[in-house]
N, C-alpha and C. Protein backbone atom coordinates (compact mmCIF):
# COMPACT_ATOMS: atom_id res chain seq x y z
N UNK A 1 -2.34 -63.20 18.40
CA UNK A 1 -1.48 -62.93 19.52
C UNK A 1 -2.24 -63.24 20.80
N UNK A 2 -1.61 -64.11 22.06
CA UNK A 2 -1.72 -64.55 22.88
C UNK A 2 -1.77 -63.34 23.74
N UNK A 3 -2.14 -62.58 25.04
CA UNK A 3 -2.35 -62.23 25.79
C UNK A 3 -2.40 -63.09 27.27
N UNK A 4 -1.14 -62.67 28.07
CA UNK A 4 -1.61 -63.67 29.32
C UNK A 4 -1.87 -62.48 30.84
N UNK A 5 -2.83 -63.10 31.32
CA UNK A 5 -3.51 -62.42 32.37
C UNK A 5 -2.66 -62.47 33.86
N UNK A 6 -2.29 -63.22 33.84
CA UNK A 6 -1.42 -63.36 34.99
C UNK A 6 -0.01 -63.34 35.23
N UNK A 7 0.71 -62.32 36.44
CA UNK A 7 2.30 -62.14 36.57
C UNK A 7 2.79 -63.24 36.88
N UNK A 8 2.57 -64.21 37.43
CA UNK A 8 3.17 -65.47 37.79
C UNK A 8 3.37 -66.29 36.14
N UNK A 9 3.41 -66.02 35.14
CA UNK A 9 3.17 -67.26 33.76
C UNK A 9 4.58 -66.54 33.09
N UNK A 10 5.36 -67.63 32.84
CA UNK A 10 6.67 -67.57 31.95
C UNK A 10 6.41 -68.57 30.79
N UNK A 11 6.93 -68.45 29.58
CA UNK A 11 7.16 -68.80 28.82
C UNK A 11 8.35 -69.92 28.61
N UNK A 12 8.43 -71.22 28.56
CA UNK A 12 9.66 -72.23 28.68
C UNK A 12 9.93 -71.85 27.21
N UNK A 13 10.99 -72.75 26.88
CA UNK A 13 12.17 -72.78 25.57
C UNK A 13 10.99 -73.43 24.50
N UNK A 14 10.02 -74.51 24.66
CA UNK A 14 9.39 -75.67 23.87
C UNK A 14 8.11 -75.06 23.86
N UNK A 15 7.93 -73.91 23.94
CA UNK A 15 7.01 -72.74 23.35
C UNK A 15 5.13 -73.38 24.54
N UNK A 16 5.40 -74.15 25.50
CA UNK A 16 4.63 -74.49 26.48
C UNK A 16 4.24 -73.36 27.51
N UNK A 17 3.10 -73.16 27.95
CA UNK A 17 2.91 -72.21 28.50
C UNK A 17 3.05 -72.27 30.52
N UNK A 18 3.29 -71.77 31.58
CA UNK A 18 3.45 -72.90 32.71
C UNK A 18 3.61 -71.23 33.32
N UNK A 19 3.06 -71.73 35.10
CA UNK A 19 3.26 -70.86 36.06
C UNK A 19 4.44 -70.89 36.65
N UNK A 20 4.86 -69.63 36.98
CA UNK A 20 6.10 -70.02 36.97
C UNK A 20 6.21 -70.79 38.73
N UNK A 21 5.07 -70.68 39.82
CA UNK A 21 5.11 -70.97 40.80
C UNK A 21 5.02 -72.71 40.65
N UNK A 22 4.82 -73.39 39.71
CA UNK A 22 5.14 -74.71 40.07
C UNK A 22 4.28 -75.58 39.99
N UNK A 23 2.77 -74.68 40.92
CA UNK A 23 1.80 -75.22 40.91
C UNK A 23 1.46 -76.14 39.68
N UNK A 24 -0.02 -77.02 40.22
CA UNK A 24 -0.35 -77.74 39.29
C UNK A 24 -2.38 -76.89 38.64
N UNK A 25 -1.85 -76.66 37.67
CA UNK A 25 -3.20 -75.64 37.28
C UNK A 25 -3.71 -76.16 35.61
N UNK A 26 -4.26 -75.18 35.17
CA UNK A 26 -4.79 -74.86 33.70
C UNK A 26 -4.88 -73.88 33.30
N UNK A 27 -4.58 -73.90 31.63
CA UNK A 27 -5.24 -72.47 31.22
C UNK A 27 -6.34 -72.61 30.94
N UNK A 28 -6.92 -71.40 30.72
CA UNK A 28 -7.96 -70.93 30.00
C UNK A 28 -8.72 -69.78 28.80
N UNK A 29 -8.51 -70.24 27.76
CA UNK A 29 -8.81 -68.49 26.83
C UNK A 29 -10.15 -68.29 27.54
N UNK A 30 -9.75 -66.96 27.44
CA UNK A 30 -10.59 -66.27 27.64
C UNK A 30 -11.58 -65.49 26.29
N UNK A 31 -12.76 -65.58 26.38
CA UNK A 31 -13.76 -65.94 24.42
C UNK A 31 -14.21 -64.15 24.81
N UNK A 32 -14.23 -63.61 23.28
CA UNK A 32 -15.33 -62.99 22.67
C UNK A 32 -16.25 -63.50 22.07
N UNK A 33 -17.81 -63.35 22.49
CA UNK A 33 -18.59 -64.16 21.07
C UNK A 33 -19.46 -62.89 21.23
N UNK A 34 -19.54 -62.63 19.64
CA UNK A 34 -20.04 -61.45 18.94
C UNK A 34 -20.78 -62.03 18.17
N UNK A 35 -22.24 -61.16 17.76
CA UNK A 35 -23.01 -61.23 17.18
C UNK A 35 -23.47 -60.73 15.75
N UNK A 36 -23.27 -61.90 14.85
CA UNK A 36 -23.17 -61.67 13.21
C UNK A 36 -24.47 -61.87 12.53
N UNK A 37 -24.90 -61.64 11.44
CA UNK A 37 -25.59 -62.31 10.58
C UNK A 37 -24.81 -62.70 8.98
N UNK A 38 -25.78 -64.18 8.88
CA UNK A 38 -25.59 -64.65 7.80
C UNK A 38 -25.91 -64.11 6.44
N UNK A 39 -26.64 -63.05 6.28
CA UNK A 39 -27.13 -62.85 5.06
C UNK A 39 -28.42 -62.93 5.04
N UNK A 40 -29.50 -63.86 6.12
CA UNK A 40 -30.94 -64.15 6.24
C UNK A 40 -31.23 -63.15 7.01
N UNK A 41 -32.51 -62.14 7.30
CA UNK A 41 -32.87 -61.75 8.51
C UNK A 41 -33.33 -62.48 9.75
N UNK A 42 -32.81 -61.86 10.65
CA UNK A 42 -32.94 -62.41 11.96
C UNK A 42 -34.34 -62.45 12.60
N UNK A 43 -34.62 -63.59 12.65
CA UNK A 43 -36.12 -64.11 13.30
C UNK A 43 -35.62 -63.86 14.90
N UNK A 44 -35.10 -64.15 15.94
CA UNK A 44 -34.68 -63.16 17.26
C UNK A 44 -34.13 -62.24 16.83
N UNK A 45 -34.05 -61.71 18.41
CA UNK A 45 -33.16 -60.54 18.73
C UNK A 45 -31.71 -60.55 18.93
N UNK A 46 -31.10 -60.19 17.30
CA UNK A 46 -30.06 -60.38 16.76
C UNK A 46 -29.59 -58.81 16.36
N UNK A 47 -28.42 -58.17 17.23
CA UNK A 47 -28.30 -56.69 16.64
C UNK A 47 -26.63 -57.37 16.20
N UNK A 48 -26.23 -56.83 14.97
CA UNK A 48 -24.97 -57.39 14.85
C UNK A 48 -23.82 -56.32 15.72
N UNK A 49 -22.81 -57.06 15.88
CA UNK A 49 -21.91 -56.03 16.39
C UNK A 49 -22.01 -56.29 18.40
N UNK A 50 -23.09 -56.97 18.34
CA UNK A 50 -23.29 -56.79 19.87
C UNK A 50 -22.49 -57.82 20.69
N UNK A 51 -21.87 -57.84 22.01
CA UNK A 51 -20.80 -58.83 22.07
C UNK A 51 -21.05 -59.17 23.78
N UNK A 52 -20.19 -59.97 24.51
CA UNK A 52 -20.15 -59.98 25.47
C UNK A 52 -18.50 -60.95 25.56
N UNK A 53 -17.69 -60.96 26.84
CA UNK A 53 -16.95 -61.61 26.66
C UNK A 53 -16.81 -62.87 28.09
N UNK A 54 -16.16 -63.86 27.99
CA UNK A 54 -16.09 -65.15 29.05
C UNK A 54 -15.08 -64.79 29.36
N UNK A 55 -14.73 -64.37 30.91
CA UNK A 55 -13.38 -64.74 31.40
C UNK A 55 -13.46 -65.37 32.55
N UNK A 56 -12.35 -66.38 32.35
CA UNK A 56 -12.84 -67.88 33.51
C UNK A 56 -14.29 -68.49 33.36
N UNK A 57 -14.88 -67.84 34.74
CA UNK A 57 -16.30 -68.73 34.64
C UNK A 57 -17.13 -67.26 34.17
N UNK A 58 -16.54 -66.30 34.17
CA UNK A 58 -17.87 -65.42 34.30
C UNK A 58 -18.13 -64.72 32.94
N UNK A 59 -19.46 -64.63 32.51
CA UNK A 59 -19.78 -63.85 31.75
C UNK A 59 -19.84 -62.22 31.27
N UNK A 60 -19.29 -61.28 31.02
CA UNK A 60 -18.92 -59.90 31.24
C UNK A 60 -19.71 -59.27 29.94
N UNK A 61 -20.46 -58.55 30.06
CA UNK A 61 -21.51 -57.53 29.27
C UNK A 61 -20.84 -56.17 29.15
N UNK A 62 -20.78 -55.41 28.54
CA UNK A 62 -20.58 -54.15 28.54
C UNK A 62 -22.01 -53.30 28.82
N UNK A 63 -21.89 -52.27 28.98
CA UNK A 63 -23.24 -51.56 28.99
C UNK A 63 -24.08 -51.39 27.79
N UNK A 64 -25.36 -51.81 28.12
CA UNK A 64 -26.12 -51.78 26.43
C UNK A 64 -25.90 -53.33 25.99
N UNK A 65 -25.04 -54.15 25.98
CA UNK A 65 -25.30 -55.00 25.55
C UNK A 65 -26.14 -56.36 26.00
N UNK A 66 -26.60 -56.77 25.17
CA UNK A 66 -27.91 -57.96 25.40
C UNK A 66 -27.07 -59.24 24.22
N UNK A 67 -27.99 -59.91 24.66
CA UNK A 67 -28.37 -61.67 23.81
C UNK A 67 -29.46 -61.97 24.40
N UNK A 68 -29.92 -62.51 23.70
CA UNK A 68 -30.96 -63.58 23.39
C UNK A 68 -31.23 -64.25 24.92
N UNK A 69 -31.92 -64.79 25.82
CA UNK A 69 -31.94 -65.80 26.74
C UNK A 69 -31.82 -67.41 25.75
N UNK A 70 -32.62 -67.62 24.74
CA UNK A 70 -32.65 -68.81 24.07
C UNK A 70 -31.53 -69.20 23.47
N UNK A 71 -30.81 -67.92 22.84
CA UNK A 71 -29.85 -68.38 22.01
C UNK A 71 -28.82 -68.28 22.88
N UNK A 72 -28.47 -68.01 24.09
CA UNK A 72 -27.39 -67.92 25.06
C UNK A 72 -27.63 -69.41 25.94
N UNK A 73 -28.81 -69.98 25.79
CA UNK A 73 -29.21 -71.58 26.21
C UNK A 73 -28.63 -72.68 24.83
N UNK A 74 -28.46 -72.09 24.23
CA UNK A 74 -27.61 -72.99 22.78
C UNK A 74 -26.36 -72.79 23.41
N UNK A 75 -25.67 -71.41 23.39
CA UNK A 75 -24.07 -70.88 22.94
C UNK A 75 -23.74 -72.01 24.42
N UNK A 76 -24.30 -71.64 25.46
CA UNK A 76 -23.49 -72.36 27.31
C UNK A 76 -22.85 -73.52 27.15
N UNK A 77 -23.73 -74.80 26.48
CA UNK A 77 -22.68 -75.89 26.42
C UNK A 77 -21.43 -75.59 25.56
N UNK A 78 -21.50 -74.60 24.65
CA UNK A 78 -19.85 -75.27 23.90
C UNK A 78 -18.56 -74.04 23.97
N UNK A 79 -19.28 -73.03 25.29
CA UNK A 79 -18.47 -72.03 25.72
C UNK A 79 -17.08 -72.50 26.33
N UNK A 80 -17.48 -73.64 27.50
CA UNK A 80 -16.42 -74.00 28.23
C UNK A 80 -15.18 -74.52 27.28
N UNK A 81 -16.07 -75.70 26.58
CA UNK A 81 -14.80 -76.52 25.76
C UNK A 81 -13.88 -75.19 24.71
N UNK A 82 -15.03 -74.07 24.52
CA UNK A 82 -13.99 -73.43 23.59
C UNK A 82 -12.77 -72.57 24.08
N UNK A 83 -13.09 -72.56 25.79
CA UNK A 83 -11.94 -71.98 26.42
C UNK A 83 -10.59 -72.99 26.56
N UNK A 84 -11.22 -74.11 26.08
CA UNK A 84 -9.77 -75.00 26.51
C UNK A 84 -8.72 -75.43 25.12
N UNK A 85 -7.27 -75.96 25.77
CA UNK A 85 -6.77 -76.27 24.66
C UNK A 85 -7.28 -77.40 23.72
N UNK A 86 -6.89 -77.07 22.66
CA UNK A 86 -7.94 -78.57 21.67
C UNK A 86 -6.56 -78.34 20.41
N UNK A 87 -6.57 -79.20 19.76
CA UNK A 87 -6.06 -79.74 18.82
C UNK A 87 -6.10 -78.87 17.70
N UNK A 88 -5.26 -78.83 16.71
CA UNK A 88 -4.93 -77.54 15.73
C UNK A 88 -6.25 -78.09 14.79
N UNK A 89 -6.66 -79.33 15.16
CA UNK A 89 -7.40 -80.38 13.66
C UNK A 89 -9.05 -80.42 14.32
N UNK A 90 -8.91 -80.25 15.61
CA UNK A 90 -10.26 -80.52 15.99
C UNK A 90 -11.21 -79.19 15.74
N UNK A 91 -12.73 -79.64 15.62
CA UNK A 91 -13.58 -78.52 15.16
C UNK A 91 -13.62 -77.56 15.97
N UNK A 92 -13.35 -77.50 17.25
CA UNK A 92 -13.94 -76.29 18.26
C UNK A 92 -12.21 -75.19 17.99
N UNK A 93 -11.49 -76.01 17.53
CA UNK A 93 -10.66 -75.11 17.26
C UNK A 93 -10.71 -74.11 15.66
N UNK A 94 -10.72 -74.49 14.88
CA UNK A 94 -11.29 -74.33 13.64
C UNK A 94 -12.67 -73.74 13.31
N UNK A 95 -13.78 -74.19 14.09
CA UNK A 95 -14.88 -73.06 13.47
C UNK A 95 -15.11 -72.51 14.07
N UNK A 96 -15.53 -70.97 13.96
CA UNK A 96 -15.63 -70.02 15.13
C UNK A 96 -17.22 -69.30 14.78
N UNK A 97 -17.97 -69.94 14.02
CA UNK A 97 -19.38 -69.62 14.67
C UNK A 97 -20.23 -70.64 14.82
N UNK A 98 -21.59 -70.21 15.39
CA UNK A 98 -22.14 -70.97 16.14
C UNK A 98 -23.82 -70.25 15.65
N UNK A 99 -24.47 -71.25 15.06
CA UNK A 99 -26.11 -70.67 14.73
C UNK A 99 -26.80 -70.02 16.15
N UNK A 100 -27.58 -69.69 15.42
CA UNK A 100 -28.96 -69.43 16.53
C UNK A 100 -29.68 -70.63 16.47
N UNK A 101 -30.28 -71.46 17.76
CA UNK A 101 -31.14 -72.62 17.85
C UNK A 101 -32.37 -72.51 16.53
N UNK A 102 -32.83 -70.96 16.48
CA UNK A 102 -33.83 -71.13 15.31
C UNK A 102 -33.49 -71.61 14.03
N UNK A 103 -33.98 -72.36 13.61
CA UNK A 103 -33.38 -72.86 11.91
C UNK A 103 -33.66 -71.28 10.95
N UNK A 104 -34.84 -70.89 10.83
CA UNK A 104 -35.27 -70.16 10.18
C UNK A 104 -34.48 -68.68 10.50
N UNK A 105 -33.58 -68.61 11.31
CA UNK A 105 -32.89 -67.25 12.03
C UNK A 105 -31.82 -67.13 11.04
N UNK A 106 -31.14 -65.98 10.93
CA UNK A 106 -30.07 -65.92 9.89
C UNK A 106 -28.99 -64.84 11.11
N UNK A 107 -29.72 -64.95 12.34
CA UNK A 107 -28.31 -64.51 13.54
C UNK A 107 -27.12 -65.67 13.77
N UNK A 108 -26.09 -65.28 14.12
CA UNK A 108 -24.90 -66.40 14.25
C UNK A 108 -24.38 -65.80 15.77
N UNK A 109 -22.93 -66.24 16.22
CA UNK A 109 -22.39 -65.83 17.22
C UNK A 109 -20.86 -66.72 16.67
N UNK A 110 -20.23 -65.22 16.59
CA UNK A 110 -18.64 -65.78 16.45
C UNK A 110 -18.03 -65.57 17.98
N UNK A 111 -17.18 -67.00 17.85
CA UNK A 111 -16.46 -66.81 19.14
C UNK A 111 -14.87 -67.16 18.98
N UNK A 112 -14.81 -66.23 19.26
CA UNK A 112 -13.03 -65.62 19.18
C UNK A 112 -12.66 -66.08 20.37
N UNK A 113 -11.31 -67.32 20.75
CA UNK A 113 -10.11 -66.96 21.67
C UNK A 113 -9.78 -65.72 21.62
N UNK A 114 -9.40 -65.27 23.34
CA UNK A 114 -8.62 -63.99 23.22
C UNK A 114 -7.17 -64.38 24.23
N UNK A 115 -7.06 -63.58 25.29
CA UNK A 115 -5.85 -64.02 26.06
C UNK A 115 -5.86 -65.33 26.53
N UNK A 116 -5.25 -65.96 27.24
CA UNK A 116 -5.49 -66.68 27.97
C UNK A 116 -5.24 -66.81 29.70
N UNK A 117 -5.84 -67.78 30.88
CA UNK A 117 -6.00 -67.30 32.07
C UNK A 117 -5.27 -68.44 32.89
N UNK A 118 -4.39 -68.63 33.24
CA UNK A 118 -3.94 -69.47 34.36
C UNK A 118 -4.85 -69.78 35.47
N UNK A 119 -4.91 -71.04 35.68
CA UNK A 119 -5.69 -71.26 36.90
C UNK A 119 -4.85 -72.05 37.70
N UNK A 120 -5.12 -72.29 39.00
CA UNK A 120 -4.64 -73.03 39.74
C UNK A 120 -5.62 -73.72 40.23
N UNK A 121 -5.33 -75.13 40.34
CA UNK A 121 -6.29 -76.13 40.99
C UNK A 121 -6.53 -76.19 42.38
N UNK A 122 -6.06 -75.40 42.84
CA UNK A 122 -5.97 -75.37 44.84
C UNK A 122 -7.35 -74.04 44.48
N UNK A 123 -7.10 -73.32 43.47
CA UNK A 123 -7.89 -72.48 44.08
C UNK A 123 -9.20 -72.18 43.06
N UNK A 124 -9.62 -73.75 42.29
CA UNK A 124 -10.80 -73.76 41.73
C UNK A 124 -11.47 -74.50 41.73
N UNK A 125 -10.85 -75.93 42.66
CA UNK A 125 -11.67 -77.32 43.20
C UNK A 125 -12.10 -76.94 44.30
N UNK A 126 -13.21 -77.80 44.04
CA UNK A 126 -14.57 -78.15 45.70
C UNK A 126 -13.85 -79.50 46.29
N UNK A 127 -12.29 -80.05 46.27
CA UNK A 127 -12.23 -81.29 46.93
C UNK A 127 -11.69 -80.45 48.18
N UNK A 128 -12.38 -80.93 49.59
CA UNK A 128 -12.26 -80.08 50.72
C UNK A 128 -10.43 -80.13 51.07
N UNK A 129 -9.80 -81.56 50.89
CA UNK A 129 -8.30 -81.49 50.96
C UNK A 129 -7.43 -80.92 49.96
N UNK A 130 -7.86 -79.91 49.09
CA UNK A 130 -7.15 -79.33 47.92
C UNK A 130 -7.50 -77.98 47.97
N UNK A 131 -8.44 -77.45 48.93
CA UNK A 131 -8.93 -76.24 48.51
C UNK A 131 -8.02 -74.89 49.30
N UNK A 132 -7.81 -74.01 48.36
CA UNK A 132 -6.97 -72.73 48.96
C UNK A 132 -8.29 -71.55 48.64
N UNK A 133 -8.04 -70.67 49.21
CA UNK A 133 -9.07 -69.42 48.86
C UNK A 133 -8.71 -69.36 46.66
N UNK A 134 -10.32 -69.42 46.48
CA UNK A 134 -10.51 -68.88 45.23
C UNK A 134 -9.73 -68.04 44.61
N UNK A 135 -9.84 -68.13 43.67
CA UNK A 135 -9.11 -67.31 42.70
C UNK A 135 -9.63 -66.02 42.77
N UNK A 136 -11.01 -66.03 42.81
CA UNK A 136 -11.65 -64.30 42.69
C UNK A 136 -11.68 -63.89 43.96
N UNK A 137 -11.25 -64.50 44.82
CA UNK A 137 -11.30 -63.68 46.13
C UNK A 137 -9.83 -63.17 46.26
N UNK A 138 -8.91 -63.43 45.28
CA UNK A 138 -7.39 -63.40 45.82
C UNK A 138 -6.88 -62.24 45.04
N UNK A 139 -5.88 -61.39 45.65
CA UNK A 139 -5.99 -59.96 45.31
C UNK A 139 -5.59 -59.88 43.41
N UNK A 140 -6.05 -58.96 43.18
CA UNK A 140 -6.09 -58.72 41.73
C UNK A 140 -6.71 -59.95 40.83
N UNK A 141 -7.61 -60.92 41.66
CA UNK A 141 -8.32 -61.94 40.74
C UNK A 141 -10.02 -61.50 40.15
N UNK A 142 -10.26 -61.84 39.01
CA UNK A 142 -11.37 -60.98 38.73
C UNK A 142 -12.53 -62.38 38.75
């Protein structure tokens, strides 16, 4: 189940997702990636159960929770693409974990879609003739 973050997003007839203001934007899921093991013991610092979640650009920790600096230098490149739409057939849709850089590590990181986030392009481009105040500066934007 889909979760959407924003009051402006209606649902059309052809099951497409769209603001209802018109604008020209994107979504974005918003990821859990939680921390598993394979069955090997963990050569890092791998506590299972431990999580953090992506919404938009930002990274959100709960209290107490940690990762790795190394293994959070693996997860960064394939965070973004996993917030976007992809194909029912393509891999980032389909596998949902991700090793630890160590070969010898038996830590993983599952990353779960969760809701998803409307964006608007006025208010997440640096082109100086497109730009409206940010999204996180705009009331109830996180």
């Amino acid at each position: 189940m889909i979760t959407y973050l924003r009051s402006n997003i209606t649902d059309n007839s052809k099951g497409r997702n769209v603001a209802s203001s018109g604008k020209d934007g994107f979504w974005l899921y918003d990821l859990k990636v939680e921390t598993v093991l394979d069955g090997r013991a963990p050569v890092c610092r791998h506590i299972e159960g431990e999580s953090f979640r992506v919404e938009g650009e930002a990274l959100v920790f709960e209290a107490g929770q940690r990762v790795s600096m190394y293994a959070l230098a693996a997860l960064l490149p394939l965070l973004p693409a996993k917030q976007r739409e992809t194909s029912a057939h393509d891999w980032m849709t389909t596998d949902a974990e991700i090793a630890c850089p160590d070969p010898h590590c038996g830590g993983r990181f599952r990353v779960t879609r969760q809701g998803r986030r409307w964006f608007g392009h006025a208010e997440t481009t640096g082109l100086p003739d497109a730009r409206e105040t940010p999204y996180w500066q705009k009331e109830g934007g996180q």
